[in-house]
Protein backbone atom coordinates (compact mmCIF):
# COMPACT_ATOMS: atom_id res chain seq x y z
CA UNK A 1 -15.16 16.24 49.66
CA UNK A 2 -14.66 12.86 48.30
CA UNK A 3 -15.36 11.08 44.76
CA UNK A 4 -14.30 10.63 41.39
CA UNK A 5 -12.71 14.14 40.36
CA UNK A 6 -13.59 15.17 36.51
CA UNK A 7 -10.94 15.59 34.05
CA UNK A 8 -9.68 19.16 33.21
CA UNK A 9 -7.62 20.71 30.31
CA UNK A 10 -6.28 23.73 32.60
CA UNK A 11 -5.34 27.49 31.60
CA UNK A 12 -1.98 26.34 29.67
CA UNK A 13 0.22 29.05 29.06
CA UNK A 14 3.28 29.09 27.08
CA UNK A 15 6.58 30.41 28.29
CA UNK A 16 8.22 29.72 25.20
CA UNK A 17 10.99 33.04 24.25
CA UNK A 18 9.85 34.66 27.86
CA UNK A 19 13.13 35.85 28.97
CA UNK A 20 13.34 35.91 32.95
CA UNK A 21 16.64 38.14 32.34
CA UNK A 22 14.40 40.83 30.60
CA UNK A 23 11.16 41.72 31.83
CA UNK A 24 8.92 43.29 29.43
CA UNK A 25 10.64 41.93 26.63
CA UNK A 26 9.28 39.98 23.88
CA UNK A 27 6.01 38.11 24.71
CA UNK A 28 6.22 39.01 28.31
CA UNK A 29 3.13 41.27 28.28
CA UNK A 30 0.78 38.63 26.81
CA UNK A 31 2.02 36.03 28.82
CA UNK A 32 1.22 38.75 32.02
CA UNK A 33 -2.37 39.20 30.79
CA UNK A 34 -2.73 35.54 30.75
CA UNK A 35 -0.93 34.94 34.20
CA UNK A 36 -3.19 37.75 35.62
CA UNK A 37 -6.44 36.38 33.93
CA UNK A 38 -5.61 32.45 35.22
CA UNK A 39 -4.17 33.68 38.68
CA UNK A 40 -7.61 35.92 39.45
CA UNK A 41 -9.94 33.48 38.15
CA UNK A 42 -8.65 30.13 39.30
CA UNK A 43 -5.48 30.38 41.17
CA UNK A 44 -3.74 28.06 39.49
CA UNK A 45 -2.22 27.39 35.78
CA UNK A 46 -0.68 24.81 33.44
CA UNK A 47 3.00 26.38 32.58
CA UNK A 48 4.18 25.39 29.09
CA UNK A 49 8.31 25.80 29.98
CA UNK A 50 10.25 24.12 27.74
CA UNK A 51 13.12 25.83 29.37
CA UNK A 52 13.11 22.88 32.02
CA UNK A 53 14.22 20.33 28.81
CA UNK A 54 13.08 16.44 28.46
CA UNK A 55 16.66 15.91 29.20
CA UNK A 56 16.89 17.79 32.69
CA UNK A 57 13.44 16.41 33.93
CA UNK A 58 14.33 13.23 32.94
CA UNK A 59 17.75 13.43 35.04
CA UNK A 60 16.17 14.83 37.57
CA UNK A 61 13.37 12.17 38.60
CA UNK A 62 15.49 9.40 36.83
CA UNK A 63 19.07 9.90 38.47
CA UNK A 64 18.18 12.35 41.70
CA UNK A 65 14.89 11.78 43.00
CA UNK A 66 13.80 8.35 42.31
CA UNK A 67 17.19 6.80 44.31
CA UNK A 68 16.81 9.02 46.96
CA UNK A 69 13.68 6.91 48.12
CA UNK A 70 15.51 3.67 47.58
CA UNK A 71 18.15 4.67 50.45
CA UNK A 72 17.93 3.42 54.05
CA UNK A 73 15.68 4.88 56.22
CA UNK A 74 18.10 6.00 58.42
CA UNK A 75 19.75 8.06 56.01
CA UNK A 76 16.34 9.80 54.99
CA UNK A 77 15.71 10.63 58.38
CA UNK A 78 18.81 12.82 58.99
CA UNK A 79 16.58 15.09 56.69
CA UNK A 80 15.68 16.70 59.85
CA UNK A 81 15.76 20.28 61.24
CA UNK A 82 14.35 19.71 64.76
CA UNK A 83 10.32 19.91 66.53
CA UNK A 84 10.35 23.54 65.54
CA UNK A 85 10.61 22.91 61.91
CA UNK A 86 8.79 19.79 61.14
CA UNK A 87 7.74 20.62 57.21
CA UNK A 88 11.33 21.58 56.57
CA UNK A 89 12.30 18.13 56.46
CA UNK A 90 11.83 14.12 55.79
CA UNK A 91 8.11 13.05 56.37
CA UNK A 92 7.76 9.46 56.00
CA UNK A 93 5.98 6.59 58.13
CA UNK A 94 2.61 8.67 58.20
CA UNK A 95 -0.40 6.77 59.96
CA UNK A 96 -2.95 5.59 56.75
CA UNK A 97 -0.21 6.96 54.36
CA UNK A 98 2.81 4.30 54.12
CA UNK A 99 3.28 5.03 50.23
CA UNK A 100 4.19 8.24 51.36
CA UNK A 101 7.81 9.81 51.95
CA UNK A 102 9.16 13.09 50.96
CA UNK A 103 12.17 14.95 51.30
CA UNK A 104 13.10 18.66 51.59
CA UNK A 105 16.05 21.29 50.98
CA UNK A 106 15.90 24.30 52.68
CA UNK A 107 16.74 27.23 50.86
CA UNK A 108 17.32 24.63 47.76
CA UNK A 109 18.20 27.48 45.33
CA UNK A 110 21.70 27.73 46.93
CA UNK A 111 23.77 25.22 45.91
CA UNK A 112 25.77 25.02 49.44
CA UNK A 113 22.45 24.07 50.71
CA UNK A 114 22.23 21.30 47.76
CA UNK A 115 25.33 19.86 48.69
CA UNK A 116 24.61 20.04 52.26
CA UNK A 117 21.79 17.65 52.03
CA UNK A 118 23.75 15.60 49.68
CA UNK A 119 26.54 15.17 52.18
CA UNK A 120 23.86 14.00 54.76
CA UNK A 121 21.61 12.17 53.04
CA UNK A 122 23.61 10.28 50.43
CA UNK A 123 26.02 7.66 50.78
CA UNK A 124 30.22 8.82 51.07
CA UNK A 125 30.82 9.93 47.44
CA UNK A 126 27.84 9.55 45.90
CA UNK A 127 26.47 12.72 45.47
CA UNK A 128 29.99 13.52 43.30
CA UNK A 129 29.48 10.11 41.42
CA UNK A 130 26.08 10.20 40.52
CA UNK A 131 26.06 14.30 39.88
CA UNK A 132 22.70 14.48 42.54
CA UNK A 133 24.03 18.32 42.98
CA UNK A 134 24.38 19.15 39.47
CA UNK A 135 20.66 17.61 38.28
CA UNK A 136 19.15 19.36 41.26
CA UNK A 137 20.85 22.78 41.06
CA UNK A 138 20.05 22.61 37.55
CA UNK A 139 16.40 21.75 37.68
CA UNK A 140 16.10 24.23 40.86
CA UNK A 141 17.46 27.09 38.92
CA UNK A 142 15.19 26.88 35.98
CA UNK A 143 11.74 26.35 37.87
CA UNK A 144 12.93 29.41 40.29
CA UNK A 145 13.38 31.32 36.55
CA UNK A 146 9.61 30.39 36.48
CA UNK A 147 9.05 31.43 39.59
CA UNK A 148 10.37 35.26 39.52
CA UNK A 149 9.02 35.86 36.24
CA UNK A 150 5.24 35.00 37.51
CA UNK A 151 6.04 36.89 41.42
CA UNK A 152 6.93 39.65 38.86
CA UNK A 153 4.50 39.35 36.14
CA UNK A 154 1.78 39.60 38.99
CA UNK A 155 3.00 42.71 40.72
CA UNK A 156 3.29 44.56 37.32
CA UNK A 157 -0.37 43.41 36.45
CA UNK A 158 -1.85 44.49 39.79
CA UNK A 159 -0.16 48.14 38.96
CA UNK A 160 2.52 47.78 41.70
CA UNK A 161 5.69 46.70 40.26
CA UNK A 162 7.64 48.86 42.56
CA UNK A 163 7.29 46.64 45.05
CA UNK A 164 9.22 43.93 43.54
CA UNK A 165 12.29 45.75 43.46
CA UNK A 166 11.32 46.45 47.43
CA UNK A 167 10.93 43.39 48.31
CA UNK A 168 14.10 42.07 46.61
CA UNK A 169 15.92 38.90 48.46
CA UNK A 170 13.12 39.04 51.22
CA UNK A 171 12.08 35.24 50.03
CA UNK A 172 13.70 32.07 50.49
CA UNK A 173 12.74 28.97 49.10
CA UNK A 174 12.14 25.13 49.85
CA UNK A 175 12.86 22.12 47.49
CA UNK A 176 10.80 18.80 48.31
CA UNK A 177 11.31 15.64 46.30
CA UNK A 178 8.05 13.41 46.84
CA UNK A 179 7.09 10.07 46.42
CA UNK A 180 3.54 8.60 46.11
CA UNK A 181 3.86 4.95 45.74
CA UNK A 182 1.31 3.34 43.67
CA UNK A 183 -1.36 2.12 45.54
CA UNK A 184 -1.95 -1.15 43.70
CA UNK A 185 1.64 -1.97 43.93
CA UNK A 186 2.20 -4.81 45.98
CA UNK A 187 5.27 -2.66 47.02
CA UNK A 188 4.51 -0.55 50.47
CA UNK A 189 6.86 1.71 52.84
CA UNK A 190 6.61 1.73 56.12
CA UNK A 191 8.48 4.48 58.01
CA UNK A 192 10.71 5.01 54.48
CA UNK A 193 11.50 1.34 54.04
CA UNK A 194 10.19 -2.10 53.84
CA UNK A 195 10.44 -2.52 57.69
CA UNK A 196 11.30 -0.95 60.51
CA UNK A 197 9.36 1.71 62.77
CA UNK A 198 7.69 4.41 61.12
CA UNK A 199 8.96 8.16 61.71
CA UNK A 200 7.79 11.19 60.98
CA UNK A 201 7.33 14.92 62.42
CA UNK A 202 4.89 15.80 62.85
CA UNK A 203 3.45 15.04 66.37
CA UNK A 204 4.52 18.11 67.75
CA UNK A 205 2.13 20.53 66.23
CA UNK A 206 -0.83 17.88 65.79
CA UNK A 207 -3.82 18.78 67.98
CA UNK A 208 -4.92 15.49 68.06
CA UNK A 209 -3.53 11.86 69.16
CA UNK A 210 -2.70 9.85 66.22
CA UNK A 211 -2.34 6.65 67.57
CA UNK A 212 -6.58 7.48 68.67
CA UNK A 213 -7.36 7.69 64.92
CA UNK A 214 -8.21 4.88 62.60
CA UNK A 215 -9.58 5.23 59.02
CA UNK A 216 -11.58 8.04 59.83
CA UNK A 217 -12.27 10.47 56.98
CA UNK A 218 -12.71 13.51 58.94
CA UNK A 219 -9.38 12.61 61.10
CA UNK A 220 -7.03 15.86 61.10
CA UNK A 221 -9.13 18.62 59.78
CA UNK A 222 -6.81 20.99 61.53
CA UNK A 223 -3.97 19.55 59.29
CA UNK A 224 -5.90 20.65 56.41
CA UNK A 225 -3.73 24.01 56.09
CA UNK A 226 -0.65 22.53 57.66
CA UNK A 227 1.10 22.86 54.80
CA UNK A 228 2.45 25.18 56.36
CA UNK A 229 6.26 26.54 55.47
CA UNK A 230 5.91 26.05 52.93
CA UNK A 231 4.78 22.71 51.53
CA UNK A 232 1.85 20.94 51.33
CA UNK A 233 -0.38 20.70 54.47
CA UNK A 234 -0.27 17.04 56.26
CA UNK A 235 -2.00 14.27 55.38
CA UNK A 236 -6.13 13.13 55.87
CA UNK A 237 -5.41 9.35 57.47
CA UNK A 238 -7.85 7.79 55.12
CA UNK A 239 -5.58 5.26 53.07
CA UNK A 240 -8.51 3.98 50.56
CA UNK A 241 -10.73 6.68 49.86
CA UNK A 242 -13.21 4.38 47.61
CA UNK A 243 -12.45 1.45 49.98
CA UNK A 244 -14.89 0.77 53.16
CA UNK A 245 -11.67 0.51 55.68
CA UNK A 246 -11.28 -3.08 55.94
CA UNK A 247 -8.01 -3.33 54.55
CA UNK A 248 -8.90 -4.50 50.69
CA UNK A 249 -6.75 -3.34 48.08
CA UNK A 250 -7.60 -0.11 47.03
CA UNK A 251 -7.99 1.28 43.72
CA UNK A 252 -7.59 5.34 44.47
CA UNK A 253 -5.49 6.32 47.61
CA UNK A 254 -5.37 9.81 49.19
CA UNK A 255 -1.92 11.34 49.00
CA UNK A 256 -2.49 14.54 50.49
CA UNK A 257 -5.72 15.80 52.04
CA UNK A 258 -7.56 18.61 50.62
CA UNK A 259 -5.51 22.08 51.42
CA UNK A 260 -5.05 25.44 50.64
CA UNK A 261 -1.07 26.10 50.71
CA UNK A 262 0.38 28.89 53.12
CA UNK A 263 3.43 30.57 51.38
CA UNK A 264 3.41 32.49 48.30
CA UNK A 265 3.30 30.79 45.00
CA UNK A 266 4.25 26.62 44.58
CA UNK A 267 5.52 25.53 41.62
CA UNK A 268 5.12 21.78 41.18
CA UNK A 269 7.53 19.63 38.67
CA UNK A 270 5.65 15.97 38.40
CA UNK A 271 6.83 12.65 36.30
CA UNK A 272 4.58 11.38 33.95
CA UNK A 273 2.13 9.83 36.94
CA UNK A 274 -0.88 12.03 37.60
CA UNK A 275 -2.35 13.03 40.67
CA UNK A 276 -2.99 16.38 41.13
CA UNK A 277 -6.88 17.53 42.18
CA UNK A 278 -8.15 20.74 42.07
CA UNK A 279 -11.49 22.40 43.61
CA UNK A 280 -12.93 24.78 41.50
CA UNK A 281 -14.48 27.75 43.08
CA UNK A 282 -17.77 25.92 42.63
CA UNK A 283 -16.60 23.05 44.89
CA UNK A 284 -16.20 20.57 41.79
CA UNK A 285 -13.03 18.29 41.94
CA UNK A 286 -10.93 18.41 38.39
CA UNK A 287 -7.78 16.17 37.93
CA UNK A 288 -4.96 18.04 36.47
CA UNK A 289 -3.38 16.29 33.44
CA UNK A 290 -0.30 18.66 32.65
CA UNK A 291 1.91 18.01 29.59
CA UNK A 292 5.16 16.42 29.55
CA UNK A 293 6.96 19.84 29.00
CA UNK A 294 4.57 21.48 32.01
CA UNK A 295 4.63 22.68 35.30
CA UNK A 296 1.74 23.75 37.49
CA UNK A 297 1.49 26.94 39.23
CA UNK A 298 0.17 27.46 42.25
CA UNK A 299 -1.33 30.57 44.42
CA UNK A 300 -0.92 30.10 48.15
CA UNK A 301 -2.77 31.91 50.82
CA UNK A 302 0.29 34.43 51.60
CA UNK A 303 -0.07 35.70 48.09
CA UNK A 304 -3.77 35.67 48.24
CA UNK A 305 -3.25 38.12 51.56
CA UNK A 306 -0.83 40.38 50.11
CA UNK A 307 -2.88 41.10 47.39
CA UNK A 308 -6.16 42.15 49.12
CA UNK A 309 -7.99 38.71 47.88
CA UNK A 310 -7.44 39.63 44.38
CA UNK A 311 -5.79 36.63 43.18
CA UNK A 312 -7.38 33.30 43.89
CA UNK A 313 -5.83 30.42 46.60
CA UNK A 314 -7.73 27.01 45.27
CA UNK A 315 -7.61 23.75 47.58
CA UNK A 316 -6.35 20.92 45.93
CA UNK A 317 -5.49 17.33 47.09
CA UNK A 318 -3.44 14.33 46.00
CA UNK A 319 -4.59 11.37 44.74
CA UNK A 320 -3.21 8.18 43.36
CA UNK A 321 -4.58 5.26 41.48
CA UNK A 322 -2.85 2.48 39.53
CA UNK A 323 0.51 0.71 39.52
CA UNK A 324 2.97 3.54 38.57
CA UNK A 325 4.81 5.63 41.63
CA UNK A 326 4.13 8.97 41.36
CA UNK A 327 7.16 11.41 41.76
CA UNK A 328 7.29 15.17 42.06
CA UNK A 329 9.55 18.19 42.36
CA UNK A 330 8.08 21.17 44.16
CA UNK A 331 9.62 24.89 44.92
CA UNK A 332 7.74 26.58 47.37
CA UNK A 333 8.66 30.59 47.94
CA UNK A 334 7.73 32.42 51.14
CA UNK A 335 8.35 35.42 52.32
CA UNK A 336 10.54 37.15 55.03
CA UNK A 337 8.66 40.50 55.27
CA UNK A 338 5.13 41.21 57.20
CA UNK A 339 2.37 40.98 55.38
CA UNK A 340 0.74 43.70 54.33
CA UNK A 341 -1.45 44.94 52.01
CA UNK A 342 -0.32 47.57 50.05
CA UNK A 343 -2.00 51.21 49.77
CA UNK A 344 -2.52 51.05 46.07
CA UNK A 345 -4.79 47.57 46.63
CA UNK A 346 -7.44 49.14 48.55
CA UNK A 347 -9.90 51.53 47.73
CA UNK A 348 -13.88 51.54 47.39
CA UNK A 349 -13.95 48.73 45.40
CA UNK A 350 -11.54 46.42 47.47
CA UNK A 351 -11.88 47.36 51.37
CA UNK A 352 -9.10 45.77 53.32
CA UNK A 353 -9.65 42.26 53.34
CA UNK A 354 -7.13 40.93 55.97
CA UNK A 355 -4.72 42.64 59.18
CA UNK A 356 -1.11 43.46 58.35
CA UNK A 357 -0.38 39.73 60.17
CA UNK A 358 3.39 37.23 59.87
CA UNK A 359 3.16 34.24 57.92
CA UNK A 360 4.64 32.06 60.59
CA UNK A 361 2.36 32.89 63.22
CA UNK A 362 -0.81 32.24 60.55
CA UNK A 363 1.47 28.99 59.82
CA UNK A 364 0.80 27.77 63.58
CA UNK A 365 -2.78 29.12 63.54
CA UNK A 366 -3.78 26.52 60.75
CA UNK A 367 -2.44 24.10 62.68
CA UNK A 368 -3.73 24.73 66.06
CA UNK A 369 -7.12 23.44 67.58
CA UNK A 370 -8.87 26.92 66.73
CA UNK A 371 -7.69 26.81 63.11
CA UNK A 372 -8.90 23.66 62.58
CA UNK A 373 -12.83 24.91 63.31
CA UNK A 374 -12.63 27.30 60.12
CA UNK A 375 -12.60 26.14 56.34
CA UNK A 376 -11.04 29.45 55.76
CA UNK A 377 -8.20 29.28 57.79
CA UNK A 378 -6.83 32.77 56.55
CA UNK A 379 -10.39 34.63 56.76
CA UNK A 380 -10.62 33.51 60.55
CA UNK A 381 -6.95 34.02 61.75
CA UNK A 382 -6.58 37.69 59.79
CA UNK A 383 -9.87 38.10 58.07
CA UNK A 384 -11.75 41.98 58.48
């Protein structure tokens, strides 16, 4: 699943006057049509949202995220919410991946939970000097605007808006700041700083011994789906994916291995670095080039579930060339509730595609020694 990926101009959709505060409004119906008509056929879409200003996303990657990654290690690591929860927190220190770090806020719409991670991460009185909780509460806000409208807009076109109002609250949501360090930069972190021992969690759900694996390109296929809860699935160990493993410099570096995501939509927030590789249903790798006013949006396999396979999950991987860092924002929404397909999505045309089934447990399927044997990872834990 390697090789130069092609370039793509994606669905772009504009956003511009779409109210969240008043569905069905304005533009909102053609917007829908063109959410549904993106969502079904690809999975994914380019989200013209100028509601998310130069200004904000400018603050945000300029004044919150990019520090964040200059701070000791130490400090990242208290980004931590025990063995249970490994994807909740810091991952840094990955073997083949030491451009890699990332950070998380669980349930990162809140702004308790904003300023709880401030207090722990940043230094004393720096998240009120620098305003870290005010640029992230802002910028969190305004992608989770994008956010409802679509989980709305998507229910309405699949003729079962009454379910939004059911399921109400019954998400939560996770904030990750990420960096991807450039991999011709003669800059490289190692365990989240320049020395130092590397750390990350992930060990406890691997089903394989990391310290046994070196450069191998098929290392951690049952990470491929790890992404788990709700962020992007762990890493392939390949560090050069054009290189031949003997430690050159490498011109295109793997960020994240290929993965379908497990929660219900992602919404991803990038700087002006580009990375982003999606599979289309016809197995072809496209690069994403987004605009500076755009964010991507993203079906996860949740989603795909709920709806009876009518909306499309895509896999998609990370990759990085160059000498600029890549940086990225990403809200990930999953759901509290069981699920299930509703009545209204089956019928003679569309059998029941998958068992009534908990996220979580499909979460620790993909990442167990069984899930790992299927490509599908949803189709083999809950498929019919």
């Amino acid at each position: 699943m390697g090789g130069e990926a092609a370039q793509l101009t994606p669905a772009r959709i504009d956003f511009s006057g779409v109210d969240p505060a008043a569905p069905g409004t304005g533009r909102w119906a053609e917007v829908r049509a063109e959410v549904m008509g993106a969502l079904t056929t690809h999975g994914w879409f380019d989200a013209h949202y100028p509601q998310l200003t130069p200004e904000l996303r400018a603050g945000l990657f300029d004044a919150a995220v990019r520090p964040l990654f200059a701070l000791p290690v130490d400090a990242k690591r208290r980004n931590y919410h025990g063995p249970e929860k490994p994807f909740h927190g810091y991952l840094g220190g990955l073997p083949g991946l030491d451009s890699y770090e990332s950070l998380a806020i669980v349930d990162g719409l809140k702004p308790e939970s904003v300023r709880a991670f401030a207090d722990l991460v940043l230094p004393r009185g720096a998240n009120d000097d620098d305003g870290f909780c005010e640029i992230v509460n802002g910028a969190a806000k305004r992608i989770a605007d994008l956010e409802g409208m679509v989980r709305r807009m998507i229910l309405e076109g699949l003729g079962v808006a009454e379910h939004h109002e059911a399921q109400g609250e019954s998400f939560w949501h996770l904030f990750r700041m990420s960096e991807y360090r450039a991999p011709n930069s003669d800059e490289k972190v190692t365990g989240g700083s320049k020395s130092g021992s590397p750390h990350h969690q992930l060990l406890p759900l691997a089903a394989v011994s990391l310290s046994s694996i070196v450069n191998c390109s098929a290392a951690l296929p049952s990470w491929s789906s790890a992404a788990a809860h709700p962020h992007p699935p762990a890493p392939d160990l390949v560090a050069c994916l054009d290189g031949d493993g003997s430690g050159g410099r490498c011109h295109r570096a793997r960020g994240w291995r290929e993965h379908v995501d497990t929660n219900w939509l992602s919404i991803v927030c990038q700087n002006e670095v580009n990375g982003n590789e999606m599979q289309t249903r016809d197995g072809e790798w496209v690069l994403v080039e987004p605009s500076p006013t755009s964010l991507i949006v993203n079906v996860g396999n949740a989603l795909r579930a709920w709806t009876n396979d009518r909306l499309h999950a895509p896999f998609h991987r990370i990759m990085v060339s160059g000498h600029a860092t890549r940086y990225t924002c990403m809200l990930f929404s999953s759901p509290n509730f069981m699920i299930q397909v509703p009545n209204e999505l089956v019928d003679e045309c569309h059998p029941p595609r998958f068992k009534t089934h908990d996220n979580d447990d499909f979460i620790r399927f993909c990442v167990s020694e069984e899930g790992a044997r299927h490509e599908d990872k949803l189709k083999a834990f809950c498929g019919l």
